[in-house]
C-alpha atoms as a PDB file:
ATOM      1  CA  UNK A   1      13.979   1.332 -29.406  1.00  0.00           C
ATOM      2  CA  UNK A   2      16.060   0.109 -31.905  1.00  0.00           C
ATOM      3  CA  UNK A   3      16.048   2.281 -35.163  1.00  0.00           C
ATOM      4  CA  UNK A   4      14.416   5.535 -33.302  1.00  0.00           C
ATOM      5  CA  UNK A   5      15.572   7.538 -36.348  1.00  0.00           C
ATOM      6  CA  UNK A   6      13.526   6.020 -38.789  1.00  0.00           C
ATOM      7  CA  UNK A   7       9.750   7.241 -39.695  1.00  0.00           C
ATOM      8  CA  UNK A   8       8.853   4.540 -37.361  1.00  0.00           C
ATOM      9  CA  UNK A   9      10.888   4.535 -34.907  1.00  0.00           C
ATOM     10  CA  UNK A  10      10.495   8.014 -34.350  1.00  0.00           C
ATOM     11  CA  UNK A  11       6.653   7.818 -34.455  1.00  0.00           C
ATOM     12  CA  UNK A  12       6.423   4.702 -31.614  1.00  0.00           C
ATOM     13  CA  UNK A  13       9.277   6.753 -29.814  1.00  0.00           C
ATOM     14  CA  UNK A  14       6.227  10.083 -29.559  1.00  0.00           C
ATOM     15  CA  UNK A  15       3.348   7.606 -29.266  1.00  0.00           C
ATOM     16  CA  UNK A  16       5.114   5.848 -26.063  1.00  0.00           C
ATOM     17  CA  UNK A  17       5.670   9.753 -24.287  1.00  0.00           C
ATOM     18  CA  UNK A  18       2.438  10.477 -25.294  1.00  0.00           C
ATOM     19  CA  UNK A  19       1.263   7.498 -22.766  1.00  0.00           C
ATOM     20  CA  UNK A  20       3.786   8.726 -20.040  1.00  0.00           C
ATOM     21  CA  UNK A  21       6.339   5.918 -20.598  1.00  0.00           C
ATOM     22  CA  UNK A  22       9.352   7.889 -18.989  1.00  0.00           C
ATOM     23  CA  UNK A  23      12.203   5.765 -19.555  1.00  0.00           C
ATOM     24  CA  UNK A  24      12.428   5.253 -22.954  1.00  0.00           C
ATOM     25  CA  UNK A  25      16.138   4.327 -23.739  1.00  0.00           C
ATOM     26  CA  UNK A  26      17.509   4.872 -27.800  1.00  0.00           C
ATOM     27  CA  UNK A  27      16.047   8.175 -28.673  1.00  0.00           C
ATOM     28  CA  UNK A  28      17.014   9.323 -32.510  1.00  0.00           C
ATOM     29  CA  UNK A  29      20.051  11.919 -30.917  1.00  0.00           C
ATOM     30  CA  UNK A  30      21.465   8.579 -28.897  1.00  0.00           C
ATOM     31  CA  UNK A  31      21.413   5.772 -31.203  1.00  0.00           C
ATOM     32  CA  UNK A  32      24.551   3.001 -31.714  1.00  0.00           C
ATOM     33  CA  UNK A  33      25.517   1.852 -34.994  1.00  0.00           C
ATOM     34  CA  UNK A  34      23.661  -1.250 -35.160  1.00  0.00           C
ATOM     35  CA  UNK A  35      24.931  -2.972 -37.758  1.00  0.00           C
ATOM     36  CA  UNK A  36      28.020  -3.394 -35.760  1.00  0.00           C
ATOM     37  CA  UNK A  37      27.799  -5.939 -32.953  1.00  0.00           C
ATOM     38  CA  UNK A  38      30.171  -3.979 -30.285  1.00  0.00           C
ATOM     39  CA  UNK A  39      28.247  -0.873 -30.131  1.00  0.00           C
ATOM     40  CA  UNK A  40      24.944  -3.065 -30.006  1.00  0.00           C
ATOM     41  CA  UNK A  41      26.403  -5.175 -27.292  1.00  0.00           C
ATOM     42  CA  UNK A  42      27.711  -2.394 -25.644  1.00  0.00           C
ATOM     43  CA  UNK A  43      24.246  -0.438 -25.749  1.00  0.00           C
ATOM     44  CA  UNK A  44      22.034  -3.240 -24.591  1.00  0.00           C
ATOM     45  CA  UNK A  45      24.730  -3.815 -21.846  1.00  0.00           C
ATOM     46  CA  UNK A  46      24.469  -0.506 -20.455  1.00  0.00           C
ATOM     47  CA  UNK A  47      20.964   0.611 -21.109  1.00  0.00           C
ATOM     48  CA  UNK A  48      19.355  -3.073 -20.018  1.00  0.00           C
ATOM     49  CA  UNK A  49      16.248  -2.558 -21.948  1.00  0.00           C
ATOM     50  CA  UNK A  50      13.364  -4.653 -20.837  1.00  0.00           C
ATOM     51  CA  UNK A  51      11.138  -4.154 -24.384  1.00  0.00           C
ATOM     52  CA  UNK A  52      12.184  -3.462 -27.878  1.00  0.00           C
ATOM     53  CA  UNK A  53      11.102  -1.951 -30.968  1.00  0.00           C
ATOM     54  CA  UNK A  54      13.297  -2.926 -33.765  1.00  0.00           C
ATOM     55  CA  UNK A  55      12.145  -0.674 -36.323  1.00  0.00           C
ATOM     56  CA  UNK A  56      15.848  -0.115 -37.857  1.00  0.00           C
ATOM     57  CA  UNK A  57      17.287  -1.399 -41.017  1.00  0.00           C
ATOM     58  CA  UNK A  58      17.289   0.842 -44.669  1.00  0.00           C
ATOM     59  CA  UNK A  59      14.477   1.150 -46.856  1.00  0.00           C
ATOM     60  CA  UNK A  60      13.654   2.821 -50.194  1.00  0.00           C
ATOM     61  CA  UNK A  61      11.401   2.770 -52.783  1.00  0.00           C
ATOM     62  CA  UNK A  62      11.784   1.325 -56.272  1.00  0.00           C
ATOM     63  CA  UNK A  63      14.361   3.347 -57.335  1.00  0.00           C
ATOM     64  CA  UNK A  64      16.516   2.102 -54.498  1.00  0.00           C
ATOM     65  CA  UNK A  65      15.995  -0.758 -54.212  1.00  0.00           C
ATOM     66  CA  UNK A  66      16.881  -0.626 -58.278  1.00  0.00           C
ATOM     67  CA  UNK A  67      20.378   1.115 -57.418  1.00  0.00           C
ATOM     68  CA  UNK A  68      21.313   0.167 -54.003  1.00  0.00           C
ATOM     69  CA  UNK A  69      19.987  -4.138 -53.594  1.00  0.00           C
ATOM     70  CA  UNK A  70      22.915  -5.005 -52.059  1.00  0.00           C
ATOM     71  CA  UNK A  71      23.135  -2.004 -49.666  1.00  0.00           C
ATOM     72  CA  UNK A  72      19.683  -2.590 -48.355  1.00  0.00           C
ATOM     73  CA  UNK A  73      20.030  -6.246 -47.995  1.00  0.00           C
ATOM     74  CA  UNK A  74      23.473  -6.393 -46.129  1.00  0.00           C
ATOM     75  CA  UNK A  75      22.285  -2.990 -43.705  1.00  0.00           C
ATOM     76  CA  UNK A  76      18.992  -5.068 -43.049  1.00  0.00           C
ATOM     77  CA  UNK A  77      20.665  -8.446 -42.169  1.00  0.00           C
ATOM     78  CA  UNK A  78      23.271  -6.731 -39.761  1.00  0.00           C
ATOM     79  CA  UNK A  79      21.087  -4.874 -38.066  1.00  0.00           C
ATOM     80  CA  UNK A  80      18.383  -7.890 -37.236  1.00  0.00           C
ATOM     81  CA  UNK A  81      21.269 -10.067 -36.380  1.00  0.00           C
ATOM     82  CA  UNK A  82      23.053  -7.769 -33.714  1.00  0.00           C
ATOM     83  CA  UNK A  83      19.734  -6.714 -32.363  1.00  0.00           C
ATOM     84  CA  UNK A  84      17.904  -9.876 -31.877  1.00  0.00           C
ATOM     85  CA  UNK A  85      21.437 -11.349 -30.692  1.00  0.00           C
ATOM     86  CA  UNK A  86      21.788  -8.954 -27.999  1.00  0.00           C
ATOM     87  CA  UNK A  87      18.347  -9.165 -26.746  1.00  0.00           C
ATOM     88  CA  UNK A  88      18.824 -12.542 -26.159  1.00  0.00           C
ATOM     89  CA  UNK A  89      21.801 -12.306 -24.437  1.00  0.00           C
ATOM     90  CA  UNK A  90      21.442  -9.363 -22.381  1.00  0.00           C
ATOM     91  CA  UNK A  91      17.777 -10.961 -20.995  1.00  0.00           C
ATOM     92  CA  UNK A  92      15.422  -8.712 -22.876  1.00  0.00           C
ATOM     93  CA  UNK A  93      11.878  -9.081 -21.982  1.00  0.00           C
ATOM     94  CA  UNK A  94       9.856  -9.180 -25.442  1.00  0.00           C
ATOM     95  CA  UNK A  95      11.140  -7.798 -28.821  1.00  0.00           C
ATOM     96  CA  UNK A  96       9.126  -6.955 -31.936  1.00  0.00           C
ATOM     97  CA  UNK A  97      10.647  -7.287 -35.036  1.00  0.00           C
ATOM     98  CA  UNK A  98       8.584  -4.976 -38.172  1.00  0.00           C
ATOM     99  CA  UNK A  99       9.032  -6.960 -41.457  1.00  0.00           C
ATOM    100  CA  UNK A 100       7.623  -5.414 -44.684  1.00  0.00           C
ATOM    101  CA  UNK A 101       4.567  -6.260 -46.343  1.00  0.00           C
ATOM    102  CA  UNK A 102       7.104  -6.707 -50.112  1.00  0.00           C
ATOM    103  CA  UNK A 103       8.155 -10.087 -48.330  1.00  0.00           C
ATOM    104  CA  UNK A 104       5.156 -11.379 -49.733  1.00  0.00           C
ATOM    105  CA  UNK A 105       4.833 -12.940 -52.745  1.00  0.00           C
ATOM    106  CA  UNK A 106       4.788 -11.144 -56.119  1.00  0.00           C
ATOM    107  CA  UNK A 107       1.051 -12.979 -56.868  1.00  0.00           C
ATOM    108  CA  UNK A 108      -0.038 -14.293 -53.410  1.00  0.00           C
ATOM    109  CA  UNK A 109      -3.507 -14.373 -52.962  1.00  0.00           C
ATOM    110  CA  UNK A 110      -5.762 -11.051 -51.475  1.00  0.00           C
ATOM    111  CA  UNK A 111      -5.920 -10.052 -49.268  1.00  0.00           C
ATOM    112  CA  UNK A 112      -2.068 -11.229 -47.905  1.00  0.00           C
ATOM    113  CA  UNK A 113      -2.157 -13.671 -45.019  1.00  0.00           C
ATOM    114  CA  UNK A 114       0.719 -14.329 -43.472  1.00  0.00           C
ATOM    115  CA  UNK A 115       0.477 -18.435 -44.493  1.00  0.00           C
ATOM    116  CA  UNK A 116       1.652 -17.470 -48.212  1.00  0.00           C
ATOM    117  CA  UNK A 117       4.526 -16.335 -47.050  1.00  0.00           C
ATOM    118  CA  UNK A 118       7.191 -17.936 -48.797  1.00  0.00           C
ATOM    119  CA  UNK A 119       4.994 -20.272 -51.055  1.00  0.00           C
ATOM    120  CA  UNK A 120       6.037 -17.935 -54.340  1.00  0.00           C
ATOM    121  CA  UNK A 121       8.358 -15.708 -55.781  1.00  0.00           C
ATOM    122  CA  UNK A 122       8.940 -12.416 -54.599  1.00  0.00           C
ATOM    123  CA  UNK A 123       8.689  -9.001 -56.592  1.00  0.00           C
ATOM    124  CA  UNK A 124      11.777  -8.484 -58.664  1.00  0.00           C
ATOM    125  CA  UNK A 125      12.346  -4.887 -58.204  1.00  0.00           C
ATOM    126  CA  UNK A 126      12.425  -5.203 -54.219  1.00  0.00           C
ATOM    127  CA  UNK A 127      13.858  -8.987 -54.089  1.00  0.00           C
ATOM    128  CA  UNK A 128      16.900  -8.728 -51.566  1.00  0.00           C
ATOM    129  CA  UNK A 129      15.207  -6.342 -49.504  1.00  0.00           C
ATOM    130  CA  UNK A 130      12.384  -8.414 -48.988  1.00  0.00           C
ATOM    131  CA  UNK A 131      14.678 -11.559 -48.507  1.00  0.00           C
ATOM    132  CA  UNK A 132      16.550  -9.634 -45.527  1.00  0.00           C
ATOM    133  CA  UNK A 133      13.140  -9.007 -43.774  1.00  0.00           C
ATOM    134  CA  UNK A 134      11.957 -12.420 -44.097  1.00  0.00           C
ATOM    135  CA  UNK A 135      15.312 -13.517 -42.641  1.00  0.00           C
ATOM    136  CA  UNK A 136      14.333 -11.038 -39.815  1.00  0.00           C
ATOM    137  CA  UNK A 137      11.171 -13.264 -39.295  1.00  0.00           C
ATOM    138  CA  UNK A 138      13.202 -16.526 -39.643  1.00  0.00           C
ATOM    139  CA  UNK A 139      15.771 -15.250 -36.862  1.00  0.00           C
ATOM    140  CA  UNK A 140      12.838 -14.738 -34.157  1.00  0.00           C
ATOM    141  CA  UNK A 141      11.380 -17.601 -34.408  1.00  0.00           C
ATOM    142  CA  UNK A 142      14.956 -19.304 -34.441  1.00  0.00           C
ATOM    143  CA  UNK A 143      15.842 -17.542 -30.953  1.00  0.00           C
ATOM    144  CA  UNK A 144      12.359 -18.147 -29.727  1.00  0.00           C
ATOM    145  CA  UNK A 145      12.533 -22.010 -30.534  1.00  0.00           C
ATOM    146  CA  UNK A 146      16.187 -22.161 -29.679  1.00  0.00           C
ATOM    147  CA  UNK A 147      16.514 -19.998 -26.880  1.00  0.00           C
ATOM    148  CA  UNK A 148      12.706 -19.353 -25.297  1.00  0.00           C
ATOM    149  CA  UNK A 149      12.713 -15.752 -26.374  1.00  0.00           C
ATOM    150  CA  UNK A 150       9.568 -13.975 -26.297  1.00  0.00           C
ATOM    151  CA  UNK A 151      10.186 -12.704 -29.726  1.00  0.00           C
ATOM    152  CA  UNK A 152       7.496 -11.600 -32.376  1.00  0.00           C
ATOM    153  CA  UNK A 153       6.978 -10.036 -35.842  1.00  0.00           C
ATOM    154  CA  UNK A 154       4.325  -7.952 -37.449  1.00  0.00           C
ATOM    155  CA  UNK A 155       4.665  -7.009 -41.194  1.00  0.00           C
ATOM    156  CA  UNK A 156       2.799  -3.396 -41.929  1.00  0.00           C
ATOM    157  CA  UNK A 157       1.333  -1.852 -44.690  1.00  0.00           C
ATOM    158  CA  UNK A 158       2.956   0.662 -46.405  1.00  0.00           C
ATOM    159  CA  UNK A 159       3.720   3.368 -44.250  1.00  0.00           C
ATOM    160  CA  UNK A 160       4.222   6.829 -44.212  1.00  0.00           C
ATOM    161  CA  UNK A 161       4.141  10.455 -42.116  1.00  0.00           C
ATOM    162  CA  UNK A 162       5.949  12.755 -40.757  1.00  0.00           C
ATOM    163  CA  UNK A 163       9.539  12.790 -40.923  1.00  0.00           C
ATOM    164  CA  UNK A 164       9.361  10.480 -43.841  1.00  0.00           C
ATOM    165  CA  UNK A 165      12.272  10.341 -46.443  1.00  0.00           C
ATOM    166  CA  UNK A 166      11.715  12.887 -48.708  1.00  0.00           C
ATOM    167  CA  UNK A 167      14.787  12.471 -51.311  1.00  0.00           C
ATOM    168  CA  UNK A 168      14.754  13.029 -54.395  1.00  0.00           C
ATOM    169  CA  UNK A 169      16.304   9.605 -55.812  1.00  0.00           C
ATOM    170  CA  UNK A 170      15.010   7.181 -52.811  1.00  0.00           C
ATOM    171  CA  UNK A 171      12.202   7.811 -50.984  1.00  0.00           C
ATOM    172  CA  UNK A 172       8.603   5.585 -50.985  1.00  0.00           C
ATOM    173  CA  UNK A 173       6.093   6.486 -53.098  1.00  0.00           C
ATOM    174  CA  UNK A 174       3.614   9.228 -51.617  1.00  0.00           C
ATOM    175  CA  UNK A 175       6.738  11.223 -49.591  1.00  0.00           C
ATOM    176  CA  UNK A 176       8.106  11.160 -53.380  1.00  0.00           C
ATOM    177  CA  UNK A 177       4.649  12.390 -55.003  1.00  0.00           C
ATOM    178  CA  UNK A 178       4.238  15.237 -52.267  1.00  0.00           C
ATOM    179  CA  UNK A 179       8.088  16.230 -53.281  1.00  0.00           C
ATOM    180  CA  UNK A 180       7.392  16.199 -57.015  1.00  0.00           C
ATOM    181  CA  UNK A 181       3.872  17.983 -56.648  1.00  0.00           C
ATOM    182  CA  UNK A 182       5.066  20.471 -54.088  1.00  0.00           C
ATOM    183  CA  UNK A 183       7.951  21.408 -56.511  1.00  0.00           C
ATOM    184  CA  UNK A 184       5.772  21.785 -59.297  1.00  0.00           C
ATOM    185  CA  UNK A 185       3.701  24.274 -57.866  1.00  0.00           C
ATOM    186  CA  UNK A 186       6.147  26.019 -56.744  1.00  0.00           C
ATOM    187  CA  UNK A 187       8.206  26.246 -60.076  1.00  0.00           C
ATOM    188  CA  UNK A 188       4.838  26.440 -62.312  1.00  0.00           C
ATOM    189  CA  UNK A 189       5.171  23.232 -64.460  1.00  0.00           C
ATOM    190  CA  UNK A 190       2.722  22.420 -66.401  1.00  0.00           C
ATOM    191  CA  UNK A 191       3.021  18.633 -65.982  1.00  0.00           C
ATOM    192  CA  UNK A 192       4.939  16.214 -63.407  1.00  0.00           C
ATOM    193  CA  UNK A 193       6.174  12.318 -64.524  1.00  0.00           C
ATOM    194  CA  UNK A 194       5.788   9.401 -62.790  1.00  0.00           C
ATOM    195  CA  UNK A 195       6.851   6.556 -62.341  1.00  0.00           C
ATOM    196  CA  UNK A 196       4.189   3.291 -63.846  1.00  0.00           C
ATOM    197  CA  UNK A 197       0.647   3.252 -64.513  1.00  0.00           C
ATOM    198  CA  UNK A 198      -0.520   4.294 -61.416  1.00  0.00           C
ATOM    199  CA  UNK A 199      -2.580   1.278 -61.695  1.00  0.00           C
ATOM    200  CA  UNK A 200      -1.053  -0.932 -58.861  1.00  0.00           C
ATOM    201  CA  UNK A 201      -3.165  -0.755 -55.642  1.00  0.00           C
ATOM    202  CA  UNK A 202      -1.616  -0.386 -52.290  1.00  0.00           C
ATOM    203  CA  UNK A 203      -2.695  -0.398 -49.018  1.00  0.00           C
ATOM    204  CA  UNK A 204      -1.333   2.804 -46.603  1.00  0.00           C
ATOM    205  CA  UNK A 205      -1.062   3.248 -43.225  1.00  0.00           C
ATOM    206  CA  UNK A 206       0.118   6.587 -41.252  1.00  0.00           C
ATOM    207  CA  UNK A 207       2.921   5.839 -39.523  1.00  0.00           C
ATOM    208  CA  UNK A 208       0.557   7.400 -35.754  1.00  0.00           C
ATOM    209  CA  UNK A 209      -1.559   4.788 -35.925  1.00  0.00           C
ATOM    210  CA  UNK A 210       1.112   1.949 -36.954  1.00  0.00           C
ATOM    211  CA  UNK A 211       3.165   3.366 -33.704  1.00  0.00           C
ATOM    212  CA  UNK A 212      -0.602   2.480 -31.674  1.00  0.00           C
ATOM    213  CA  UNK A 213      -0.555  -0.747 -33.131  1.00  0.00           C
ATOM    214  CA  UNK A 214       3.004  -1.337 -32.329  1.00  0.00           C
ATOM    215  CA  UNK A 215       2.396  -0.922 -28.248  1.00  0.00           C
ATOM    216  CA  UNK A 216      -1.040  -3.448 -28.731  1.00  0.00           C
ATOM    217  CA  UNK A 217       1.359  -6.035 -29.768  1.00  0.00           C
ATOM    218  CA  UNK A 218       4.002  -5.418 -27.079  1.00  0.00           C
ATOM    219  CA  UNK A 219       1.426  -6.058 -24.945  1.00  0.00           C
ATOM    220  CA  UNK A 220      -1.493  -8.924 -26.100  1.00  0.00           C
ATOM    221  CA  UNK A 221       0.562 -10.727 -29.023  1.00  0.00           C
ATOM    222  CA  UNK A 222       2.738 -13.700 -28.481  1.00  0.00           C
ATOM    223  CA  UNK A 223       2.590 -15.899 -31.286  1.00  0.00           C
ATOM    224  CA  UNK A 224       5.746 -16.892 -33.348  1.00  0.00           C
ATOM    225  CA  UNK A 225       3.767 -16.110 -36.378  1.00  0.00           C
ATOM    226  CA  UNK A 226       4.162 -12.931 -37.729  1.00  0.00           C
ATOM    227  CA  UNK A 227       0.728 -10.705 -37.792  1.00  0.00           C
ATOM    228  CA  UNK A 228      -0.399  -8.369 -40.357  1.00  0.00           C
ATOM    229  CA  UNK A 229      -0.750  -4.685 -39.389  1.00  0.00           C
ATOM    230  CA  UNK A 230      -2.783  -2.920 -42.093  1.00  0.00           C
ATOM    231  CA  UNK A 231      -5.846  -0.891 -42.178  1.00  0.00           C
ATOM    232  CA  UNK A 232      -7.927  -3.235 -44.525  1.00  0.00           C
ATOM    233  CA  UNK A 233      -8.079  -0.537 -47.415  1.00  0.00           C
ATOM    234  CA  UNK A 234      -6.391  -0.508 -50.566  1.00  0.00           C
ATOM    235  CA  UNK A 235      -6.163   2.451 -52.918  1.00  0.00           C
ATOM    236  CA  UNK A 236      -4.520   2.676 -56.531  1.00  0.00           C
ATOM    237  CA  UNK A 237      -1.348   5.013 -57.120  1.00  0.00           C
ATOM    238  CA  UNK A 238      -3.329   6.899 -59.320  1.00  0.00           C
ATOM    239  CA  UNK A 239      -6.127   7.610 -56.590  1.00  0.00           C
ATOM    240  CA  UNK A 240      -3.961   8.577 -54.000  1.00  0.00           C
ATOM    241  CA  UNK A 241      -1.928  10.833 -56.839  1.00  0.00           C
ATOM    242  CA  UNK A 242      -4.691  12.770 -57.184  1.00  0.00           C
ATOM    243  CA  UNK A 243      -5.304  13.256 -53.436  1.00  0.00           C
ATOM    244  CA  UNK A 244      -1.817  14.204 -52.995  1.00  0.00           C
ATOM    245  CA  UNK A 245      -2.439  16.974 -55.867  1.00  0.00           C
ATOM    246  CA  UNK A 246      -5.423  17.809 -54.269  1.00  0.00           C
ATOM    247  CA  UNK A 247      -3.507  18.823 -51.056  1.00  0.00           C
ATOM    248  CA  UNK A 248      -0.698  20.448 -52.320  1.00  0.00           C
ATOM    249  CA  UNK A 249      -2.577  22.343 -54.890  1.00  0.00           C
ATOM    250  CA  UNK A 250      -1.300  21.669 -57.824  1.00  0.00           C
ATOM    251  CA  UNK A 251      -3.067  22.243 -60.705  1.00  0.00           C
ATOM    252  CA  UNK A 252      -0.848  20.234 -63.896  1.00  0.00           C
ATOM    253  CA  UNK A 253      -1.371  17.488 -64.998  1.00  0.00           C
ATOM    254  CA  UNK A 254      -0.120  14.144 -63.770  1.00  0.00           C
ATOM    255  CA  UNK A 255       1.502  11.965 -66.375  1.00  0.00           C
ATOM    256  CA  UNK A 256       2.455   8.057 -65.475  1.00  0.00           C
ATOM    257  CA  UNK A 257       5.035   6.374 -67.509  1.00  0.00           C
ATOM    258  CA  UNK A 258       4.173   2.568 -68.179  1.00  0.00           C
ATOM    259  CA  UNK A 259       7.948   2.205 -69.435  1.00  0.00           C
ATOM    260  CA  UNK A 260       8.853   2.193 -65.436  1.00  0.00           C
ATOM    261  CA  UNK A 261       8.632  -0.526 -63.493  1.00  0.00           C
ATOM    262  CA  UNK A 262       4.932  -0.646 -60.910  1.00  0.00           C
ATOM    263  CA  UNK A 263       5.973  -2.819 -58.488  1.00  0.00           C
ATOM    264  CA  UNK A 264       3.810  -5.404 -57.268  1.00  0.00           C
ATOM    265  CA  UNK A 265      -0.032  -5.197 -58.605  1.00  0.00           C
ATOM    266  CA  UNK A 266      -1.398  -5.296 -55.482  1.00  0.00           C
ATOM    267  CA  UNK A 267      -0.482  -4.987 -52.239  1.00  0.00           C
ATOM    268  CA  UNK A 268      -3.360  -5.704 -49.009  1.00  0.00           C
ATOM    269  CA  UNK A 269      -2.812  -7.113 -45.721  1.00  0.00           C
ATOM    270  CA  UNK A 270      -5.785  -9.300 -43.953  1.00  0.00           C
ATOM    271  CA  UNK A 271      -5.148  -7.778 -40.597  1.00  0.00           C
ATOM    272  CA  UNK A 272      -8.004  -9.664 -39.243  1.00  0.00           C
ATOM    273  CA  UNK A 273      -6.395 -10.876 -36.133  1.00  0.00           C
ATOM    274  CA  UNK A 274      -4.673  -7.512 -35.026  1.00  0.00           C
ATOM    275  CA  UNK A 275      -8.135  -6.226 -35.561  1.00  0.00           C
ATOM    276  CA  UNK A 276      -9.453  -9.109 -33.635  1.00  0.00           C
ATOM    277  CA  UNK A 277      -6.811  -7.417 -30.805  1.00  0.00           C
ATOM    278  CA  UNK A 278      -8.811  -4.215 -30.373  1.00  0.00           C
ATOM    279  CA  UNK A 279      -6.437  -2.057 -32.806  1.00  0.00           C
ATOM    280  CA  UNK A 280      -8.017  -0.202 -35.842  1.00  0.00           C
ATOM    281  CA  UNK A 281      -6.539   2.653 -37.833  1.00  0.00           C
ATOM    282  CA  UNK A 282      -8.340   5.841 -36.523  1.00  0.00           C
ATOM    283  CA  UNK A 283      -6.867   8.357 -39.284  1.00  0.00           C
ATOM    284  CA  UNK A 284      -8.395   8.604 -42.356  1.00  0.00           C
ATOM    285  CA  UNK A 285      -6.082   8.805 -45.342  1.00  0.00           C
ATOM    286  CA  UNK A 286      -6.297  12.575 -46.838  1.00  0.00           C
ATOM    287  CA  UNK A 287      -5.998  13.788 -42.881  1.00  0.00           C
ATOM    288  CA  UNK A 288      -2.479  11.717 -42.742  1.00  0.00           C
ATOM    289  CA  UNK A 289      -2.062  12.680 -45.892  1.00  0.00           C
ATOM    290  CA  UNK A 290      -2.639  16.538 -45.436  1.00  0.00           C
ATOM    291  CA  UNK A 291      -0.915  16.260 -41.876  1.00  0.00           C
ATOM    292  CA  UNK A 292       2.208  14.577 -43.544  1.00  0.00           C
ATOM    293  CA  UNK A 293       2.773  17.454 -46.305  1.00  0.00           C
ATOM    294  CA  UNK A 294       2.215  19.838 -43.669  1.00  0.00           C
ATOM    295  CA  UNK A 295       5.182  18.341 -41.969  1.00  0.00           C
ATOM    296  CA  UNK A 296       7.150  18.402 -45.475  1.00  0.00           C
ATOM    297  CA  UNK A 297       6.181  22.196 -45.237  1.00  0.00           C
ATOM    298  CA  UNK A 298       7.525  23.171 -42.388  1.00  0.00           C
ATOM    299  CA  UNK A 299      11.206  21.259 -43.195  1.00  0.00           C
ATOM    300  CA  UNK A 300      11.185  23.821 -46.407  1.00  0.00           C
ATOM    301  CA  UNK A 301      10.453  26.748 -43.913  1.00  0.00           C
ATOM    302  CA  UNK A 302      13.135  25.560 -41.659  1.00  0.00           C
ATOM    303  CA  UNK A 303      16.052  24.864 -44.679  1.00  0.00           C
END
């Protein structure tokens, strides 16, 4: 596994001990600074991992990708680079690289196949980012041309669950509504602000059943086309606003500000051939939804 500490990392990390794989190497408490090539060298030459997850790289929502471009784009590149390098070189089995659905383009047609990537520009507000992940793509099918490395890519939905990134300044967009909501409550505002219209329609998928897709790839994918993992269902921000309030309880009133930027106006993966696989999500969104503030909860409990 290589970004275990990340939402999903951690989540294929449970999912593989929940099917009795017993020598999972790279847990969250063990993992190397991969964006420097020693320690990655150094890992993969001790550990000799057959398959890998590379889940790792930084990633924020609009606000950080607004403040920190650069940040995100260098951590992203480093990380892809040293990993897929030292696959190669230390004999690794397979590898699956997890791109980002924002590496589409900003008006591709809907639902997002993976042939329009690349035939348009990308969204302005996540730009670098998504350049870095499409590099990601680039670099596996460079070492599996190059090299005959059983490398492959899937690009997910948006994702989310527990042990998401709940700050403040930088997280994704429902771990950020559950925050603001939960707060609210708690402090009795009458109101909470955010971010857009709340028009822009996004497709989620719980980061459980992203982890189940993960290991269905590993196993029956090797294409050097990147495949779509999404659920097939979009929602607005506004819609899944209101669920989130729904959950949490709180009772104000939920005011969108069209002076901030929405993001892309839609965002749906055709995940026709995963589904074609024998993968579909199995958890409907207000149960991930409820399951993932629950989570949230019990990090206040434990502060």
């Amino acid at each position: 596994m290589a970004g275990a500490q990340t939402l999903i990392g951690a989540a294929i990390v449970r999912e593989l001990d929940r099917r009795g794989y017993c020598n999972v190497v790279n847990r969250p408490d063990g993992e190397p600074d991969l964006t420097c090539p020693f320690e990655t060298e150094e890992y993969f030459s001790r550990t000799a991992p057959e398959y890998v997850f590379l889940a790792g790289g930084r990633s924020g929502g609009i606000r950080a990708n607004e403040k920190h471009p650069a940040d995100l784009m260098r951590h992203n590149l480093l990380v892809e680079c040293h990993v897929v390098h030292a696959a190669m070189r230390f004999g690794v089995r397979k590898l699956l690289y997890l791109a980002s659905s924002c590496s589409y383009p900003r008006h591709c047609p809907q639902p997002m196949r993976v042939e329009s990537l690349m035939t348009g520009p990308l969204e302005p507000t996540n730009e670098p980012y998504a350049l870095a992940k499409l590099a990601g793509i680039a670099l596996c099918q460079a070492y599996r041309r190059q090299y005959g490395a059983d490398f492959i890519s899937g690009i997910p939905a948006n994702i989310f669950g527990p042990g998401d990134d709940f700050d403040p300044e930088d997280s994704h967009v429902i771990p950020a509504l559950i925050r603001k909501m939960h707060a609210a409550k708690i402090d009795g505002l009458p109101s909470v602000d955010l971010w857009g219209t709340g028009t822009p329609r996004r497709e989620f998928l719980f980061s459980e059943d992203l982890a189940e897709a993960c290991i269905v790839l590993m196993g029956a994918y090797d294409r050097p086309a990147p495949i779509n993992i999404g659920g097939g269902t979009d929602v607005s921000i506004r819609q899944v606003a209101e669920e989130i309030r729904s959950i949490v309880g709180y009772e104000g009133e939920l005011r969108f500000d069209p002076a901030k930027p929405d993001g892309m106006p839609l965002k749906g993966l055709d995940a026709t051939e995963l589904v074609s696989l024998g993968w579909r999500p199995k958890t409907p969104l207000r149960d991930a939804l409820a399951a993932t503030y629950e989570w949230y909860l019990g990090t206040m409990r434990n502060v």
